[in-house]
Structures are given as C-alpha cells and as structure tokens.
Protein backbone atom coordinates (compact mmCIF):
# COMPACT_ATOMS: atom_id res chain seq x y z
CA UNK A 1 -30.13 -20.36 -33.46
CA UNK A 2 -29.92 -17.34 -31.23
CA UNK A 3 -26.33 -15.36 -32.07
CA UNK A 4 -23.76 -15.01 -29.62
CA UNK A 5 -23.37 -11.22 -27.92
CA UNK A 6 -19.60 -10.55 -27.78
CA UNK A 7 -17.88 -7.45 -26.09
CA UNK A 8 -14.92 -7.03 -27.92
CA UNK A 9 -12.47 -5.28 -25.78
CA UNK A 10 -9.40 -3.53 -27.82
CA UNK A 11 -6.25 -1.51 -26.86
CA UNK A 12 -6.19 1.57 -29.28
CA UNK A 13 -2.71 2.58 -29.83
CA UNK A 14 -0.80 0.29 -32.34
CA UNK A 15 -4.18 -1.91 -32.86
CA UNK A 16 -6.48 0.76 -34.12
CA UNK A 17 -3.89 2.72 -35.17
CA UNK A 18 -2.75 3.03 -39.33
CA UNK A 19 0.14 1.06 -37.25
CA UNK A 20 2.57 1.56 -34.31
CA UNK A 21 4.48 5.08 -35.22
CA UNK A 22 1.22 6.93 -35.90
CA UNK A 23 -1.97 8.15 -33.58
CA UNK A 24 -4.36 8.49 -37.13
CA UNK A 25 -6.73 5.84 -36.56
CA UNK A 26 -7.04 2.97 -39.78
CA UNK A 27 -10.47 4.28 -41.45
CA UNK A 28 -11.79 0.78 -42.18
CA UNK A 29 -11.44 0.39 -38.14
CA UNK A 30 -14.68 2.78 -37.86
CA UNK A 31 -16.64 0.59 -40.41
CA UNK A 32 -15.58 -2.61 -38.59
CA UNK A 33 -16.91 -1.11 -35.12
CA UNK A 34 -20.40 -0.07 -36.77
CA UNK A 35 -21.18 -3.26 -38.05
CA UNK A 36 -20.53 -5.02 -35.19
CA UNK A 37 -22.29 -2.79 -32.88
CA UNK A 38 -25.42 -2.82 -35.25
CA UNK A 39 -25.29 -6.59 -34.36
CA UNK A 40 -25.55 -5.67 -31.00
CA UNK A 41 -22.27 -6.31 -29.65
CA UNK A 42 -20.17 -4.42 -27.33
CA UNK A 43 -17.35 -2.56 -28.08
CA UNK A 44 -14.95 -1.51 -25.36
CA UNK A 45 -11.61 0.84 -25.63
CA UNK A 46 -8.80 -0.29 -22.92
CA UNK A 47 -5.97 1.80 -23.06
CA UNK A 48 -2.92 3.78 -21.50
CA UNK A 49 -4.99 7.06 -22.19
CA UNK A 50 -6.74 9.54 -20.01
CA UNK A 51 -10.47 9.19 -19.35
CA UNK A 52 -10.99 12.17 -21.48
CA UNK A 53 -9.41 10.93 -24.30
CA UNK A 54 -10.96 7.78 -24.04
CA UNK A 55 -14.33 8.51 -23.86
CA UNK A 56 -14.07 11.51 -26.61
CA UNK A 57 -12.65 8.40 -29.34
CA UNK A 58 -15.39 6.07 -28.15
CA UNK A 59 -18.03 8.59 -28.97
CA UNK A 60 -16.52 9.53 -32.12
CA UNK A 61 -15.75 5.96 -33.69
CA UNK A 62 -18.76 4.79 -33.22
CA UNK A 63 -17.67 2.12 -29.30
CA UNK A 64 -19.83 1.87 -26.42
CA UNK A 65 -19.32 4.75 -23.92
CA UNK A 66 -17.52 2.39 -21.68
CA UNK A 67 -13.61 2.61 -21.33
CA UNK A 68 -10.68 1.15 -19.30
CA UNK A 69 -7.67 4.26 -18.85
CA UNK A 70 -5.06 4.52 -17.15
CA UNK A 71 -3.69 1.15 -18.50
CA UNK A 72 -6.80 -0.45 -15.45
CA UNK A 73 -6.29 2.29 -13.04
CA UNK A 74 -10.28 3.83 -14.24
CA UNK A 75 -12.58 2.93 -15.73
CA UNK A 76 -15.72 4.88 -17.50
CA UNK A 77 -19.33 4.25 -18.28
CA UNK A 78 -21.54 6.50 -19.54
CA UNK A 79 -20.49 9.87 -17.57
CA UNK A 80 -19.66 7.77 -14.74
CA UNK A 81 -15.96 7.62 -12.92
CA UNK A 82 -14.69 4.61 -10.77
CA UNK A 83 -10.92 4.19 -10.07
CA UNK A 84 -9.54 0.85 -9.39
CA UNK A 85 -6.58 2.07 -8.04
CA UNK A 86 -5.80 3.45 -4.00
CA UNK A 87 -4.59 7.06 -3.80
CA UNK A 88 -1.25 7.47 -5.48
CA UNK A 89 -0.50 11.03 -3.83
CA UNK A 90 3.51 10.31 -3.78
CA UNK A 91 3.14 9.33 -7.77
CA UNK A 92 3.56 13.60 -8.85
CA UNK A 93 6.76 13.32 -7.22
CA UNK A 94 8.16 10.70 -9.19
CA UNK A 95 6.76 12.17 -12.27
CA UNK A 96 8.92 15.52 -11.41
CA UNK A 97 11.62 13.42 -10.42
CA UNK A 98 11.87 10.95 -14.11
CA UNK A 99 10.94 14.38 -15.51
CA UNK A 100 14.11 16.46 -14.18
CA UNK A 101 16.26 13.30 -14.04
CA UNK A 102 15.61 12.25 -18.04
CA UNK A 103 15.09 16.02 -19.41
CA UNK A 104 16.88 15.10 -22.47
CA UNK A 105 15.13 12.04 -23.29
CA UNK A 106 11.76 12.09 -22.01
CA UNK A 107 8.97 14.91 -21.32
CA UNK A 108 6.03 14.38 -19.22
CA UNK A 109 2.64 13.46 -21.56
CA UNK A 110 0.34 16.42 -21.59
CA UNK A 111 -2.14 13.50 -20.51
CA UNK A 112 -1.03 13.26 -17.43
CA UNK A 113 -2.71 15.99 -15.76
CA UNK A 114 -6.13 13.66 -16.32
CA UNK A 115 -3.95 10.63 -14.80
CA UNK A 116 -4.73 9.66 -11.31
CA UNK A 117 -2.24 6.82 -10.58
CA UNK A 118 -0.51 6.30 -14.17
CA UNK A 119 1.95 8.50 -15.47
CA UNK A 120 3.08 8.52 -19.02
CA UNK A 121 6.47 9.82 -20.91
CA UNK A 122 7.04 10.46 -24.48
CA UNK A 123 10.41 10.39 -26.11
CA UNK A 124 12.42 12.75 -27.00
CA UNK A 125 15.65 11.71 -28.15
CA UNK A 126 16.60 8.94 -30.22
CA UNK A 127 17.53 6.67 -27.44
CA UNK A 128 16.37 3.31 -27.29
CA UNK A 129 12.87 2.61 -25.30
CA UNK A 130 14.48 -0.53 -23.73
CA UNK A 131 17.41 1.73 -22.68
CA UNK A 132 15.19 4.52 -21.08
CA UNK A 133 13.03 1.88 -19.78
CA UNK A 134 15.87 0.76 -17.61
CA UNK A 135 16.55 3.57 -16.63
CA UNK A 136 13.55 4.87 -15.49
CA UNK A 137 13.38 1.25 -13.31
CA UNK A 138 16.39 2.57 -11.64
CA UNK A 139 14.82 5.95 -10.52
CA UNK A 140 12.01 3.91 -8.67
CA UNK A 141 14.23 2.00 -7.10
CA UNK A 142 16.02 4.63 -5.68
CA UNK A 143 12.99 6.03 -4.92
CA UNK A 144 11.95 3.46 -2.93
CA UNK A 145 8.91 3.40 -4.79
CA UNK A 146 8.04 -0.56 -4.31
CA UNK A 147 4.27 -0.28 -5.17
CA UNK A 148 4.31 1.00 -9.07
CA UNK A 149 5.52 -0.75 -11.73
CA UNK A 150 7.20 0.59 -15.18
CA UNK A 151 6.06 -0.46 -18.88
CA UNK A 152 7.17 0.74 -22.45
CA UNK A 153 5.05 0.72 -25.53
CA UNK A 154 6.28 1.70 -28.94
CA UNK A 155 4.02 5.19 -27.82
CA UNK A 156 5.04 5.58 -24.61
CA UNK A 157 6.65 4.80 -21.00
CA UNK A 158 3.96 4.32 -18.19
CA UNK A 159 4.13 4.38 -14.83
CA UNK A 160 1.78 2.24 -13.20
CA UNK A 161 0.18 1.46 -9.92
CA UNK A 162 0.62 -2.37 -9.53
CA UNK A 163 -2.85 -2.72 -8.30
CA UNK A 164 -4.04 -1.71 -11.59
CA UNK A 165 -4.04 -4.05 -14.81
CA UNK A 166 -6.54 -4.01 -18.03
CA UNK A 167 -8.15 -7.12 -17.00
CA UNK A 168 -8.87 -6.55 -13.10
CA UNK A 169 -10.75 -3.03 -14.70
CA UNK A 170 -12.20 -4.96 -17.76
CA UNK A 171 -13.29 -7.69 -14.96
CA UNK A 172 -15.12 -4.86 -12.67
CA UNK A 173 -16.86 -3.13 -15.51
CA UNK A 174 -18.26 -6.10 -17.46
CA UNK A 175 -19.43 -7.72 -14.48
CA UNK A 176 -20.99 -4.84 -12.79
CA UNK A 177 -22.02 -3.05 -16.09
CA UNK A 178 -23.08 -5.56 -18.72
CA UNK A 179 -23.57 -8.54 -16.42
CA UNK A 180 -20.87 -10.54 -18.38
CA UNK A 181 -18.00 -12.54 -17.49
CA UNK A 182 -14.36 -13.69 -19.44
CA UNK A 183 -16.61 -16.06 -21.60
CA UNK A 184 -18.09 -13.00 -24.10
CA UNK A 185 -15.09 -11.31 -24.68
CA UNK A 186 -12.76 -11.23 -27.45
CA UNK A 187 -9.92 -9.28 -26.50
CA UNK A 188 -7.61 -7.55 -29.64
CA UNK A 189 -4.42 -5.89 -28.34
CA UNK A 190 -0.46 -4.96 -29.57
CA UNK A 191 1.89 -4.48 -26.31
CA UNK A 192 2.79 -6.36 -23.01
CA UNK A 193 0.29 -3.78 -21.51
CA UNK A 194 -3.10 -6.06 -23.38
CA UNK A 195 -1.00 -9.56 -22.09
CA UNK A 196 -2.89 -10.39 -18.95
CA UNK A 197 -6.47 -9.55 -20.57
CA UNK A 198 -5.49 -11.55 -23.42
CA UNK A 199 -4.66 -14.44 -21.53
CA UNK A 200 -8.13 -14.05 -19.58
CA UNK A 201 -10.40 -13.75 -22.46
CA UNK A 202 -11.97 -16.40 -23.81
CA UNK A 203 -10.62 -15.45 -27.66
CA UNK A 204 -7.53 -13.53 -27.37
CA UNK A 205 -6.15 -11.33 -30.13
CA UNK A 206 -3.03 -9.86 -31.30
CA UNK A 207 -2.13 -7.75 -34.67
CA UNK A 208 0.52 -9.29 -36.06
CA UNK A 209 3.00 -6.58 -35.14
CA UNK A 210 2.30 -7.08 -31.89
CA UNK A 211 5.21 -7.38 -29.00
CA UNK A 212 6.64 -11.12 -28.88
CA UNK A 213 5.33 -11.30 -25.18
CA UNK A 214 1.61 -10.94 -26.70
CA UNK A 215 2.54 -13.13 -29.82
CA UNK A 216 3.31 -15.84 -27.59
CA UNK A 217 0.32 -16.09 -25.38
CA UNK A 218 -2.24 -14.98 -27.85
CA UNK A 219 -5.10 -17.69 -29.30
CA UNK A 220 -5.18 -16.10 -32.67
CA UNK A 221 -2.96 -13.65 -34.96
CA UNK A 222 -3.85 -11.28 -37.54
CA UNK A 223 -1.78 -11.70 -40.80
CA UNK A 224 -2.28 -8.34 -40.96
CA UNK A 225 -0.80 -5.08 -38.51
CA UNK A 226 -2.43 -2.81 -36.21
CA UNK A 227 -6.04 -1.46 -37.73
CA UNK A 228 -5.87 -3.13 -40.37
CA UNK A 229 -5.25 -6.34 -38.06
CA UNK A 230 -8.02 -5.62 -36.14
CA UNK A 231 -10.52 -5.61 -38.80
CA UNK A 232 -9.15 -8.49 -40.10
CA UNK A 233 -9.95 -10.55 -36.48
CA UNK A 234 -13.75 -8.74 -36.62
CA UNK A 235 -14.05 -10.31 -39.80
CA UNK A 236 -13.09 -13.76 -39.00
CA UNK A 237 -14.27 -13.87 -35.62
CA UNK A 238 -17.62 -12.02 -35.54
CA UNK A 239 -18.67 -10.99 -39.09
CA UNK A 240 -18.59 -14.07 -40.60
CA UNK A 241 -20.53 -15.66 -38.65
C-alpha cells in the first residue's frame, strides 16, 4: 500500500522549544524532523518570526525551505518572498507609539526591522502579559487603528494585520507550492496564534502546555510539553506507521 505524504506544519516557539520560557530548541526535535523528511514528507515552520529567522532554522534543523512569518503576513520558499498582507505603512507609527507609551514594560523586538506588517514586543518588566496585552488594545483604539489586531504569546506581544492568519499563508503556499490541500497536513502548535490552522488541518496538534484556547479545539494532545510534545505526535502520527 502506497504511504501517505504528510506536510507537517509546526509553530516553533513553545512547540519546538525545550518548552515555553526558553528559545534552545529540544535536540530530539532535529532527529524527529530527519526521519520524517527521509520519508519524504514535508516539513513546514509557521511562526511569529521574521523571514530571516525562519528560513536560517529551517535550513539548520533539517525543514523544507518553506516558511510562514510574520504570524501569515509572508511567506517563503526557497529564496522566494510573497506577502499576504496589503501595505501596512501607518504600522511604524504604532510601533513608536506602544514603544514610547509602554517604555517600562515593553521594548520593540530587534525582529522587527525584517517585519513588514507584524510587529512584535518583548517584556520587560514583570507585569502580567494579559495586563500589557490590554493595554496595548487600548493604544490601537485610540489610535484608531481598526485594521490590526493584537495577540500575546508566552514569547511575545504581536501586532498583526487582520488580513493575515497562519492558515490563509499555509493555504497559499501548499496549494501553489506543493499542490496540496488541508487533507495532508498535520498541524502541531502551542498559542492562540496556531488556533485557526489547527482547526483547518485535517490532524490538528497541540503540546500539552499549550494555551486552553488550542487545548480546546485541538484533535489530539501530546502528554508531553513543547519539543518534547512534538516528537511525541511525529511518533504516533507518522513514525509508527
């Protein structure tokens, strides 16, 4: 019987990850993506990172050199750019604005510079993310800033076009790429950012420390966190096969 060719799609930070307080990927994560890959299935890195970033890690663990940044607002395949989002020219001025407004608490990613229409804060203080998060949703709507929406990960805070999302980019670039649609891809994710592509997939994934919103929607768990979680789902789902 001829074997099924997945394209696993994963979010990096907090599912590749030792687990969510870290950036030091889990080492058995690089052994998972070989074996699968010398299988010949697809791996694919979605993530709130820059295109640079992304497509450095892909080459270096061993993933396809395809990508999704920008949490959907790019995506990447093999030295090639397309951005899913429109221009988001006004989208420097809020970053100056958070930026001078929350000086205490957050500071500007050092990503961002890559960043065409998402724009990502780190934390500085030990205020809460749900409290800065709030916050921040207050600036845009004094802004007037009606077209971007604002998400927190246990990383970061991102400020998003609302025309972008993982799964319209992951849609795009499988489709025009790979010549694939929802049924092939197992999706593996931690944060509200992966919900929407989890949903879509046709096995969706979450570490076990995900976010409750991902929890809930998700068609399978990992009894096991972040990297380690995700090697656990390659295992059940694709390896043992």
């Amino acid at each position: 019987m001829e074997r099924s060719r997945y394209i696993v799609v994963t979010d990096v930070d907090g599912t590749l990850t030792i687990d969510r307080d870290t950036y030091i990927i889990e080492p058995s994560v690089i052994d998972a993506i070989k074996k699968i890959r010398r299988n010949g299935h697809i791996v694919i890195l979605a993530s709130g990172n820059s295109i640079p970033v992304l497509a450095g890690l892909s080459r270096y663990i061993g993933a396809n050199m395809s990508c999704i940044a920008e949490n959907g607002c790019a995506i990447f395949h093999e030295g090639i750019i397309e951005y899913i989002s429109p221009e988001c020219k006004e989208l420097e001025e809020i970053e100056n604005e958070v930026a001078s407004r929350l000086k205490e608490d957050l500071k500007p990613s050092w990503q961002n510079i890559y960043r065409r229409c998402d724009k990502s804060f780190n934390r500085k203080s030990n205020r809460s993310w749900k409290s800065l998060l709030e916050e921040v949703k207050k600036i845009l709507f004094q802004y007037g800033a009606r077209d971007y929406r604002v998400v927190s990960t246990s990383y970061a805070i991102h400020i998003t076009h609302k025309a972008c999302s993982k799964s319209a980019a992951l849609e795009r670039l499988i489709h025009k790429y790979f010549s694939s649609t929802w049924g092939d891809v197992i999706a593996i994710g931690d944060s509200i950012t992966d919900r929407e592509m989890i949903l879509k997939a046709k096995i969706g994934c979450a570490v076990s420390n995900s976010d409750p919103e991902l929890l809930s929607v998700a068609k399978c768990v990992s009894t096991k966190p972040s990297g380690r979680g995700f090697v656990e789902i390659i295992e059940n789902l694709i390896l043992a096969e």
